[in-house]
Protein backbone atom coordinates (compact mmCIF):
# COMPACT_ATOMS: atom_id res chain seq x y z
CA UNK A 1 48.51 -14.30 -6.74
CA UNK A 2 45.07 -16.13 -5.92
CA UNK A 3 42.12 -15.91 -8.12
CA UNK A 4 39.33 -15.32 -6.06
CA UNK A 5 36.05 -14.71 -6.88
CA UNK A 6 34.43 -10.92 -6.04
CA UNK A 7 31.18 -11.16 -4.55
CA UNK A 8 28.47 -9.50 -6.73
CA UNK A 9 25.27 -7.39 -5.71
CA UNK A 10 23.46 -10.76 -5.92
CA UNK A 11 25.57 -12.49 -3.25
CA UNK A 12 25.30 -9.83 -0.66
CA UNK A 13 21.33 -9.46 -1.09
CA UNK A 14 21.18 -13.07 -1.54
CA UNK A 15 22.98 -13.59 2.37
CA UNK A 16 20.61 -10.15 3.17
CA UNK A 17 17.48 -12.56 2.73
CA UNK A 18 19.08 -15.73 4.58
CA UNK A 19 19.77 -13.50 7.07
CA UNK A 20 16.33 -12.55 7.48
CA UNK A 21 14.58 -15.27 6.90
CA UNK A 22 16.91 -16.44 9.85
CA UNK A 23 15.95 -14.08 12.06
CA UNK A 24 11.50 -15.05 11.15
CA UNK A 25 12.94 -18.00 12.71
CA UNK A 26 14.47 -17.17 15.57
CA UNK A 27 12.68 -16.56 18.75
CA UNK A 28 14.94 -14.73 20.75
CA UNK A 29 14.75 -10.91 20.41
CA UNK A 30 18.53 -10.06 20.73
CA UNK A 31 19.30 -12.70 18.51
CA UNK A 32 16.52 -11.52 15.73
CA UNK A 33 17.76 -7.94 16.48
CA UNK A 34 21.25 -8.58 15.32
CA UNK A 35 20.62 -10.65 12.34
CA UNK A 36 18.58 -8.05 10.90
CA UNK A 37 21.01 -5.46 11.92
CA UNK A 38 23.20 -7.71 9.62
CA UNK A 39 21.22 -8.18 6.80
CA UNK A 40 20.85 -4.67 6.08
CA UNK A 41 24.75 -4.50 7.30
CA UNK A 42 24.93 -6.74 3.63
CA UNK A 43 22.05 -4.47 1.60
CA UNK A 44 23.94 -1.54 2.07
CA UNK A 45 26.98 -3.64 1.05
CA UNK A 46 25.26 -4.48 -2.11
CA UNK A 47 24.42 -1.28 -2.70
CA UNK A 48 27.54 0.33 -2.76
CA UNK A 49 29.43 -2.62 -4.46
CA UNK A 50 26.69 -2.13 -7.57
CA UNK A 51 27.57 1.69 -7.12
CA UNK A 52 31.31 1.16 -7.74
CA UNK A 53 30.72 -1.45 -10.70
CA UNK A 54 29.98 -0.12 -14.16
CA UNK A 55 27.36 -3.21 -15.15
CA UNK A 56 23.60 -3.72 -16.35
CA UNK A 57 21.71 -0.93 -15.48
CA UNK A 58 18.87 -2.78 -14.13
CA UNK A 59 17.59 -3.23 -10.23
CA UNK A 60 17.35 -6.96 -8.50
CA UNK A 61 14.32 -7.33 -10.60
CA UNK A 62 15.08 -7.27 -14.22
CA UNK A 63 13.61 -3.68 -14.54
CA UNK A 64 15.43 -0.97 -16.00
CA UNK A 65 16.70 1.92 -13.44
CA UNK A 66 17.56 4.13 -15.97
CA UNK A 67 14.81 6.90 -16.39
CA UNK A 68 13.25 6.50 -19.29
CA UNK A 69 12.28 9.81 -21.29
CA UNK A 70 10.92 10.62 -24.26
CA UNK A 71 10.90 14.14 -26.64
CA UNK A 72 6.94 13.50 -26.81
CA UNK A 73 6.50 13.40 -23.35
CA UNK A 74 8.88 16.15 -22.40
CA UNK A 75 6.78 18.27 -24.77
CA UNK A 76 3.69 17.06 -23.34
CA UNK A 77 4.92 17.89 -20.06
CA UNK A 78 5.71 21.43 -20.89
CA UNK A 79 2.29 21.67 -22.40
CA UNK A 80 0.79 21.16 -19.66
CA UNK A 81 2.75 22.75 -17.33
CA UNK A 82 2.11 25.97 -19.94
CA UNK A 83 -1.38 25.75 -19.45
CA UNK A 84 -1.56 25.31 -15.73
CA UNK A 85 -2.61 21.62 -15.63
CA UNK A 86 0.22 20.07 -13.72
């Protein structure tokens, strides 16, 4: 059985932005249509590779995609929610 790499979210966005930067460079419109009919084609690939792969739970970034909450400003919240403000 081979042993062959799976692509990650990083490949597939990574081929996304070729893609377009292909298509800046193209000066045909049918041509620059398709390409960036493709490179979204691969962003929605990446997106729902990264959504079948338990891994870092961070966006293309570096940033953290988990909400972040905190009992202080869930009380907070419900303060002012209590009083009308928000």
């Amino acid at each position: 059985m081979s042993e062959t790499k799976r692509p990650t979210t990083e490949c597939y966005r990574e081929a996304a932005e070729r893609l377009r930067q292909l298509a800046r460079e193209c000066w045909l419109a049918d041509i620059q249509a398709d390409l960036l009919d493709l490179s979204a084609r691969f962003e929605r690939m990446a997106a729902y590779y990264a959504a079948q792969t338990p891994s870092d739970p961070r966006d293309r970034d570096g940033r953290s995609i988990i909400p972040v909450t905190s009992p202080l400003l869930n009380d907070l919240g419900s303060r002012a929610s209590a009083k009308g403000i928000a």
